[in-house]
Protein backbone atom coordinates (compact mmCIF):
# COMPACT_ATOMS: atom_id res chain seq x y z
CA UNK A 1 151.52 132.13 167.92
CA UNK A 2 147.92 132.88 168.67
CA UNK A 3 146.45 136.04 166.74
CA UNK A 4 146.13 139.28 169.49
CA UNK A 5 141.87 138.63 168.44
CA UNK A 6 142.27 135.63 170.47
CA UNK A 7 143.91 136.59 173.37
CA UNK A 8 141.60 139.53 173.86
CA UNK A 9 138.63 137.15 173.62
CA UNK A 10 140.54 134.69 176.36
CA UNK A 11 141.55 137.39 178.19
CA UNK A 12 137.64 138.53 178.64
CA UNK A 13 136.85 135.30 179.39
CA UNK A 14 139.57 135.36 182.43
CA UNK A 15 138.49 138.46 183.17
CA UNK A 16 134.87 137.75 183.68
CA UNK A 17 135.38 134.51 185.43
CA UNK A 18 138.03 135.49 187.47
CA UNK A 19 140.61 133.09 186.31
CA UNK A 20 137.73 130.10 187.53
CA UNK A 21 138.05 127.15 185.26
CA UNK A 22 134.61 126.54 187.25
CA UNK A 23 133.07 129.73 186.42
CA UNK A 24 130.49 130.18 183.75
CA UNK A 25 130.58 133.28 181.68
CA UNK A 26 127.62 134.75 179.52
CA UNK A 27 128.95 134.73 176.05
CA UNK A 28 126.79 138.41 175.94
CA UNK A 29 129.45 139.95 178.74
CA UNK A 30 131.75 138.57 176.29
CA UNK A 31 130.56 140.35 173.46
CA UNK A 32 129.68 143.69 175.88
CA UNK A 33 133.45 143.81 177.47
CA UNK A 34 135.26 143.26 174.29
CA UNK A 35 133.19 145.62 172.31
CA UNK A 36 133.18 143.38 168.75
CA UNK A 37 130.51 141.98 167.39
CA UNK A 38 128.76 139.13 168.72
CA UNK A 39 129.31 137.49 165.59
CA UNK A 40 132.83 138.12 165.66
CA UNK A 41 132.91 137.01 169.33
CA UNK A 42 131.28 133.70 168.18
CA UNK A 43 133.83 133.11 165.79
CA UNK A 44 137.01 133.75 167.84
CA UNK A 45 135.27 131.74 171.09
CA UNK A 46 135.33 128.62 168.40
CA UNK A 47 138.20 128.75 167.33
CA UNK A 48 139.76 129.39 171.21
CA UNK A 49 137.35 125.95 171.90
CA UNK A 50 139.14 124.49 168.90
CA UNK A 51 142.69 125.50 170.28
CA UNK A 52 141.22 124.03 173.77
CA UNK A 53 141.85 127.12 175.55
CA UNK A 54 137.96 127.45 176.09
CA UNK A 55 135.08 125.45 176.23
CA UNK A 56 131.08 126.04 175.83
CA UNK A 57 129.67 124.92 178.67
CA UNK A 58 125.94 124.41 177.56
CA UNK A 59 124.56 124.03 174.93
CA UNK A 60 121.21 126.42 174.75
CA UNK A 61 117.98 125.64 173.24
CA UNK A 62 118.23 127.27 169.42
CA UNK A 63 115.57 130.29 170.81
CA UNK A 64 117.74 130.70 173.63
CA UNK A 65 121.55 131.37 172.13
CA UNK A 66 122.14 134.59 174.00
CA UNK A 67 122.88 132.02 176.71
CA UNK A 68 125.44 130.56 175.56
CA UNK A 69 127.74 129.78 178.68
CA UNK A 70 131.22 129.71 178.57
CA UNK A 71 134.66 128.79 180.70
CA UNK A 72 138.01 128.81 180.43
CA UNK A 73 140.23 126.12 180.48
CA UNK A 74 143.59 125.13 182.55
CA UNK A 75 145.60 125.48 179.11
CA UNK A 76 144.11 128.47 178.26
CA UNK A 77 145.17 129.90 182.13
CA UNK A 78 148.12 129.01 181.06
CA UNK A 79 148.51 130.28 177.55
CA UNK A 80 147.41 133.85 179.22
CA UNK A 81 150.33 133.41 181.17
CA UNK A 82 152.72 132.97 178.65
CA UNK A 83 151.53 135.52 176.62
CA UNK A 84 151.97 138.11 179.78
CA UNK A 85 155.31 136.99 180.24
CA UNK A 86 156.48 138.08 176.97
């Protein structure tokens, strides 16, 4: 069971993206459309990359981490689904 944190963060990703594995997302429109903290977006978008439901698709230059990029992955498409099917 993944916690309701999570699928917030995943479903922002989706969201954003437009449910397009190939779609980068701007970990700040993360942060802006889920209205936590960017530190508590960080965390949750590591441990969704840990789950493999996201991944980070660049890494930035250390002066440049409000770039971080981000997409969603076919499992976590699919663990969106199951979770609005419940």
């Amino acid at each position: 069971m993944i916690k309701s944190e999570l699928i917030r963060i995943l479903d922002a990703v989706a969201d954003l993206s437009q449910k397009d594995v190939k779609k980068e997302v701007l970990e700040t429109e993360i942060v802006s459309q889920s209205k936590l903290s960017g530190i508590e977006v960080r965390n949750h978008l590591n441990e969704l990359e840990w789950l493999h439901l996201v991944k980070e698709s660049a890494l930035p230059r250390p002066s440049h981490e409000e770039f971080r990029l981000w997409n969603i992955t076919e499992k976590g498409l699919q663990e969106l689904i199951r979770q609005n099917s419940k």
